[in-house]
N, C-alpha and C. Protein backbone atom coordinates (compact mmCIF):
# COMPACT_ATOMS: atom_id res chain seq x y z
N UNK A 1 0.84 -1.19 0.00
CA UNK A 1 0.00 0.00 0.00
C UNK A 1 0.89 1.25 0.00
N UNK A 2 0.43 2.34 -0.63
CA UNK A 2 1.15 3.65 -0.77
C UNK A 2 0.99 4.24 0.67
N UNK A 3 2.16 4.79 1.00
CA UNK A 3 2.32 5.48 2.23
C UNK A 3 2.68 7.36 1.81
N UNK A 4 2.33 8.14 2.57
CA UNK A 4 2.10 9.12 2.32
C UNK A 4 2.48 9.85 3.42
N UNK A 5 3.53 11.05 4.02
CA UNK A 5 3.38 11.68 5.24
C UNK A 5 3.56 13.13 4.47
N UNK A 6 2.67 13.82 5.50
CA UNK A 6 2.02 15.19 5.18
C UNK A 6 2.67 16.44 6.19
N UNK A 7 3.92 17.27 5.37
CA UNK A 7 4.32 17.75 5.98
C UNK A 7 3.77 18.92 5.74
N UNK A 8 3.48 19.15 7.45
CA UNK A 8 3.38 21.22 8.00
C UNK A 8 4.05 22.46 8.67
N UNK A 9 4.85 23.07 7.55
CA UNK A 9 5.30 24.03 8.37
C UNK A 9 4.73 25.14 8.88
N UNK A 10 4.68 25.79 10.31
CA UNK A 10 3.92 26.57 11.13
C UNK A 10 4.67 27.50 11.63
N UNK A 11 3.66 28.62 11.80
CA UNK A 11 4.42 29.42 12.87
C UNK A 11 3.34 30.41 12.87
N UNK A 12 2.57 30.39 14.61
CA UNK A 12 1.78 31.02 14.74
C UNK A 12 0.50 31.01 14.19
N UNK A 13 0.41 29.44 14.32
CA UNK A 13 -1.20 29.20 13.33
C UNK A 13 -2.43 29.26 14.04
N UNK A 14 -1.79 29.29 15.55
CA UNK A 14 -2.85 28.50 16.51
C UNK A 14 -4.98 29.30 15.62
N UNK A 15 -5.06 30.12 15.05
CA UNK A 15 -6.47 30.33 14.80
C UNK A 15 -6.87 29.60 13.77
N UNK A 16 -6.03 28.72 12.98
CA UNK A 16 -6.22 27.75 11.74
C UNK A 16 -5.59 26.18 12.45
N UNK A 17 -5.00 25.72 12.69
CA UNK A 17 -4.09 24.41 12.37
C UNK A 17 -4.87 23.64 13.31
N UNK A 18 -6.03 23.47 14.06
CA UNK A 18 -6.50 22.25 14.40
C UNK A 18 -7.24 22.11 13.51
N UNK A 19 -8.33 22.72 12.68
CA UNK A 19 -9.31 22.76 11.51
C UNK A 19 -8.35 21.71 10.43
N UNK A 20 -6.99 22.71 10.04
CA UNK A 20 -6.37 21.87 9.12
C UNK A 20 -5.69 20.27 9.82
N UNK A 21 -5.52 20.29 10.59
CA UNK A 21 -5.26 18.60 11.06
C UNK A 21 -6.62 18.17 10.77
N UNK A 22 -7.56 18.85 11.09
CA UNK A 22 -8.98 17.46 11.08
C UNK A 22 -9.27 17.40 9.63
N UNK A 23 -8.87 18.19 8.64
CA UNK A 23 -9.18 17.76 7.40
C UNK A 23 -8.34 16.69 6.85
N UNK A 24 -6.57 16.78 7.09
CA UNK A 24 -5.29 15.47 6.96
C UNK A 24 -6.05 14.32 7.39
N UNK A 25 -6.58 14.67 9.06
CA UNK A 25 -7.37 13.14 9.11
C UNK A 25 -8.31 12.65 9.21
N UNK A 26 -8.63 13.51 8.07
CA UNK A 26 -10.36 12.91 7.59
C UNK A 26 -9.95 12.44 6.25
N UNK A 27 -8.94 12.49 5.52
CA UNK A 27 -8.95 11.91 4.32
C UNK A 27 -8.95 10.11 4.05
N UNK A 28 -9.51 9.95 2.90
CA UNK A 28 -10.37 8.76 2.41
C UNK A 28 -8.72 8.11 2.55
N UNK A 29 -7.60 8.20 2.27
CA UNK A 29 -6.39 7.74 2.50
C UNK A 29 -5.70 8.73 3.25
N UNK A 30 -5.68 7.78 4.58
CA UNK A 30 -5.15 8.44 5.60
C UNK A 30 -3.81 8.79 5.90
N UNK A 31 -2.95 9.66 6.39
CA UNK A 31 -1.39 9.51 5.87
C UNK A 31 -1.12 8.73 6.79
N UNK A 32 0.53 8.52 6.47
CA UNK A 32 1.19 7.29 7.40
C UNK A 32 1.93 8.46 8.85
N UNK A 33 2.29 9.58 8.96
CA UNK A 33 2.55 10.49 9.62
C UNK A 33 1.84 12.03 8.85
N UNK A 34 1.44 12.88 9.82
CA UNK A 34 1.73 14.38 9.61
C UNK A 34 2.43 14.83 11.02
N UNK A 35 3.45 15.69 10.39
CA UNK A 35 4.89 16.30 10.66
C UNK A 35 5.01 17.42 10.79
N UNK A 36 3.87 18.25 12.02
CA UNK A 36 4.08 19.79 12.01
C UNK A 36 5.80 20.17 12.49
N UNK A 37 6.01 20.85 11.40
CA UNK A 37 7.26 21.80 11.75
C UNK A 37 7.19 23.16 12.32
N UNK A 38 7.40 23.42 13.34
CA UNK A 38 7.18 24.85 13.88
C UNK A 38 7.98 25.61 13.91
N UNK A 39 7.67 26.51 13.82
CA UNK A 39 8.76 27.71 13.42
C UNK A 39 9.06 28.57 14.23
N UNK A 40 8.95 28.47 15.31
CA UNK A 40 8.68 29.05 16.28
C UNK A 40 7.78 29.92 16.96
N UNK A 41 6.74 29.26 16.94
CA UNK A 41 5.48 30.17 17.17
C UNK A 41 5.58 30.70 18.47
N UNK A 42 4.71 31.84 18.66
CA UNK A 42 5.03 32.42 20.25
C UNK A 42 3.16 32.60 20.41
N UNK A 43 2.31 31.34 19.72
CA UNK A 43 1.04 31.41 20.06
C UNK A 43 0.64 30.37 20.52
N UNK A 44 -0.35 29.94 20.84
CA UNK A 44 -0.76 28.84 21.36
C UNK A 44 -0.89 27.43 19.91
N UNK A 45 0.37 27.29 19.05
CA UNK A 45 0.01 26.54 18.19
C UNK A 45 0.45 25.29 18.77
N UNK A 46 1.62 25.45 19.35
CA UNK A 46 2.39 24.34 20.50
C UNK A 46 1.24 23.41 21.39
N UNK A 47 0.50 23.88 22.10
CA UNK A 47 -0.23 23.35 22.89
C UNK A 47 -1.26 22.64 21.84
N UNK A 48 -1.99 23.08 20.74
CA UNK A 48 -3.12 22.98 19.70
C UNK A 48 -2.49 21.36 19.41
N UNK A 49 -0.87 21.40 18.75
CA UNK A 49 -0.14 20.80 18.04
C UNK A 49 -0.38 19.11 19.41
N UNK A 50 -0.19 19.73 19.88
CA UNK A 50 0.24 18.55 21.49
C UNK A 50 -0.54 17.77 21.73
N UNK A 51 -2.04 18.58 21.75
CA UNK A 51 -2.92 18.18 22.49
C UNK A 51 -3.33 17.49 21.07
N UNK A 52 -3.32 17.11 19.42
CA UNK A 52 -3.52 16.18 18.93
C UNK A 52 -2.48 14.41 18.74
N UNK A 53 -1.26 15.42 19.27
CA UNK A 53 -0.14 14.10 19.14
C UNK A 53 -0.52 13.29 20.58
N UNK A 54 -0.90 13.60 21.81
CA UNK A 54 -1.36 13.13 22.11
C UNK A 54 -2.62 11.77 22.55
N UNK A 55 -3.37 12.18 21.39
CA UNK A 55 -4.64 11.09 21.08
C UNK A 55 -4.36 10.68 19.88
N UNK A 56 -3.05 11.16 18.80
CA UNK A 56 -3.35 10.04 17.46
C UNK A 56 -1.26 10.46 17.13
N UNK A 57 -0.71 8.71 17.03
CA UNK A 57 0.20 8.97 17.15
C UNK A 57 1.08 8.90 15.31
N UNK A 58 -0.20 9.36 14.94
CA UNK A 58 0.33 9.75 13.50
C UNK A 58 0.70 11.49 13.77
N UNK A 59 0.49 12.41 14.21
CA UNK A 59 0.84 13.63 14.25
C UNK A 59 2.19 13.30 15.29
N UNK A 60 3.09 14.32 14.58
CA UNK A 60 4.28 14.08 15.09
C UNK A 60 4.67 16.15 15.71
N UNK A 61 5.35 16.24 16.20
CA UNK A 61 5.53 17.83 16.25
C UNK A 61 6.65 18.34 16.45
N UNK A 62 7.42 19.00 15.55
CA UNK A 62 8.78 19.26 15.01
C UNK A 62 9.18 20.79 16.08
N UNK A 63 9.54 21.18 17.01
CA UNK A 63 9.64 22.73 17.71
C UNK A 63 11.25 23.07 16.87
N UNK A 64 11.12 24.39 16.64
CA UNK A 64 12.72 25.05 16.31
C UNK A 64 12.30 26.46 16.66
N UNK A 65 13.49 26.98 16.95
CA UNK A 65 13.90 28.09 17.33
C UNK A 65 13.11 29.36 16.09
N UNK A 66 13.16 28.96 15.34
CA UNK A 66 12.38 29.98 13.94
C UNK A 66 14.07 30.38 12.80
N UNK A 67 13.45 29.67 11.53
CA UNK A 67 14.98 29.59 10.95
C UNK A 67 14.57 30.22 9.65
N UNK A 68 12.96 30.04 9.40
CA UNK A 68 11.93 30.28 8.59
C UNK A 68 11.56 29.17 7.98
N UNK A 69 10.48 29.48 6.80
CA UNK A 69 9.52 28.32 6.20
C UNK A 69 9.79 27.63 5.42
N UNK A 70 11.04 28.08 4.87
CA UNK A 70 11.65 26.51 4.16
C UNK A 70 12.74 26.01 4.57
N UNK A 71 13.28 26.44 6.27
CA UNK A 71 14.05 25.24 7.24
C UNK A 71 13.07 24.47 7.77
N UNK A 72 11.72 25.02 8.01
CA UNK A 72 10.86 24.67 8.89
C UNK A 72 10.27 23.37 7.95
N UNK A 73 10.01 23.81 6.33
CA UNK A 73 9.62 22.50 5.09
C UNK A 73 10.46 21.14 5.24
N UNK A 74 11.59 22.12 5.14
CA UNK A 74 13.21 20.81 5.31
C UNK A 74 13.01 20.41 6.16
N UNK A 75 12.85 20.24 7.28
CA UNK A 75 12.86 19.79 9.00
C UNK A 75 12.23 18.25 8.62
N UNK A 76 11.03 19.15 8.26
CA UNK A 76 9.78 17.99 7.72
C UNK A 76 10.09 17.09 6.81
N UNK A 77 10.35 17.37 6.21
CA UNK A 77 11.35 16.11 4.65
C UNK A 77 11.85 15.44 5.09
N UNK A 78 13.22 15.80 5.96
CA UNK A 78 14.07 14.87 6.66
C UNK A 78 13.61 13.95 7.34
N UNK A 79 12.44 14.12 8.37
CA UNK A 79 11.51 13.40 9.06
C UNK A 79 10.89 12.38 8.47
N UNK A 80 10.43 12.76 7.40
CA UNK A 80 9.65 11.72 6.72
C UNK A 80 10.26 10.34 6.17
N UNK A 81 9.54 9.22 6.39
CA UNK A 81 9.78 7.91 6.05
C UNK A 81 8.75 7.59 4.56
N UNK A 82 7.86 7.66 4.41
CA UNK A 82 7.10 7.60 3.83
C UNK A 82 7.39 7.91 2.49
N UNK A 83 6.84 6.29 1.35
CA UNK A 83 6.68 6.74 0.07
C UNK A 83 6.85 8.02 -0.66
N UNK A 84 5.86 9.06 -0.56
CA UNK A 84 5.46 9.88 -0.86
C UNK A 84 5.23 10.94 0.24
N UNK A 85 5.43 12.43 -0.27
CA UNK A 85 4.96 13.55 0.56
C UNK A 85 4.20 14.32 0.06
N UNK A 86 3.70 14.65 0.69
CA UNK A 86 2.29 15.44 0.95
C UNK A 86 2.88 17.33 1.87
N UNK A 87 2.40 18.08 1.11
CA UNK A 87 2.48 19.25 1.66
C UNK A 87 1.11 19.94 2.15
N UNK A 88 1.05 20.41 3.58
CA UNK A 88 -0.11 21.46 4.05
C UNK A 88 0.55 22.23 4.80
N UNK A 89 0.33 23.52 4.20
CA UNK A 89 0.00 24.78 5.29
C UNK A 89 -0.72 24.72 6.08
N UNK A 90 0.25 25.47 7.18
CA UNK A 90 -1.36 25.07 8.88
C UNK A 90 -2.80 26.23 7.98
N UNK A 91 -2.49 26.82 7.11
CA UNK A 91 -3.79 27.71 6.99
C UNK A 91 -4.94 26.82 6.17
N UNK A 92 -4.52 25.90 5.64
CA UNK A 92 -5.03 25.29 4.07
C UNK A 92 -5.99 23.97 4.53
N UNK A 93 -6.74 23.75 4.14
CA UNK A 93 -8.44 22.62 4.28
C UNK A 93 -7.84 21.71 3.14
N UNK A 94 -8.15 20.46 3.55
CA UNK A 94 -8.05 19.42 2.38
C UNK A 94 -9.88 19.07 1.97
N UNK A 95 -10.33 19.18 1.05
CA UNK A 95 -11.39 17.94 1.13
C UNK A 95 -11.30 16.31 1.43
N UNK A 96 -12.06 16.25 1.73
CA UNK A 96 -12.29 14.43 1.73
C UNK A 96 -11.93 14.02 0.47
């Protein structure tokens, strides 16, 4: 089966990025990880981020100092095991 991990780089999403996790895992093919990369948010995206890795141990959660959004992309790449990658912005909705 195709494996898929869905990387997110963040920073300061907390008013979007639980919406966008529940759309990653609502899809009809579910990924094998999503990989928030943070960028150093100074909002409550940390806690948002936590409190889903917590109950599903496909969300994984990447913290850095803030290097910007394409150390924060890279972070995520490196991380990934998976077939295939998948990109979401914490701002961005997937459909089903």
């Amino acid at each position: 089966m195709t494996s898929v991990d869905v990387v997110m780089p963040v920073r300061n999403g907390a008013a979007f990025i639980a919406e966008s996790l529940d759309s990653i895992l609502a899809q009809t093919l579910p990924p094998a990880r999503i990989i928030v990369s943070d960028d150093g948010s100074t909002d409550a995206t940390a806690e948002i981020v936590k409190s889903y890795t917590a109950r599903d141990p496909r969300v994984e959660f990447l913290p850095s100092a803030g290097h910007g959004v394409s150390s924060a992309r890279n972070r995520g790449i490196i991380r990934s095991t998976a077939e295939f990658i998948a990109f979401c912005d914490a701002d961005d909705l997937w459909t089903p």
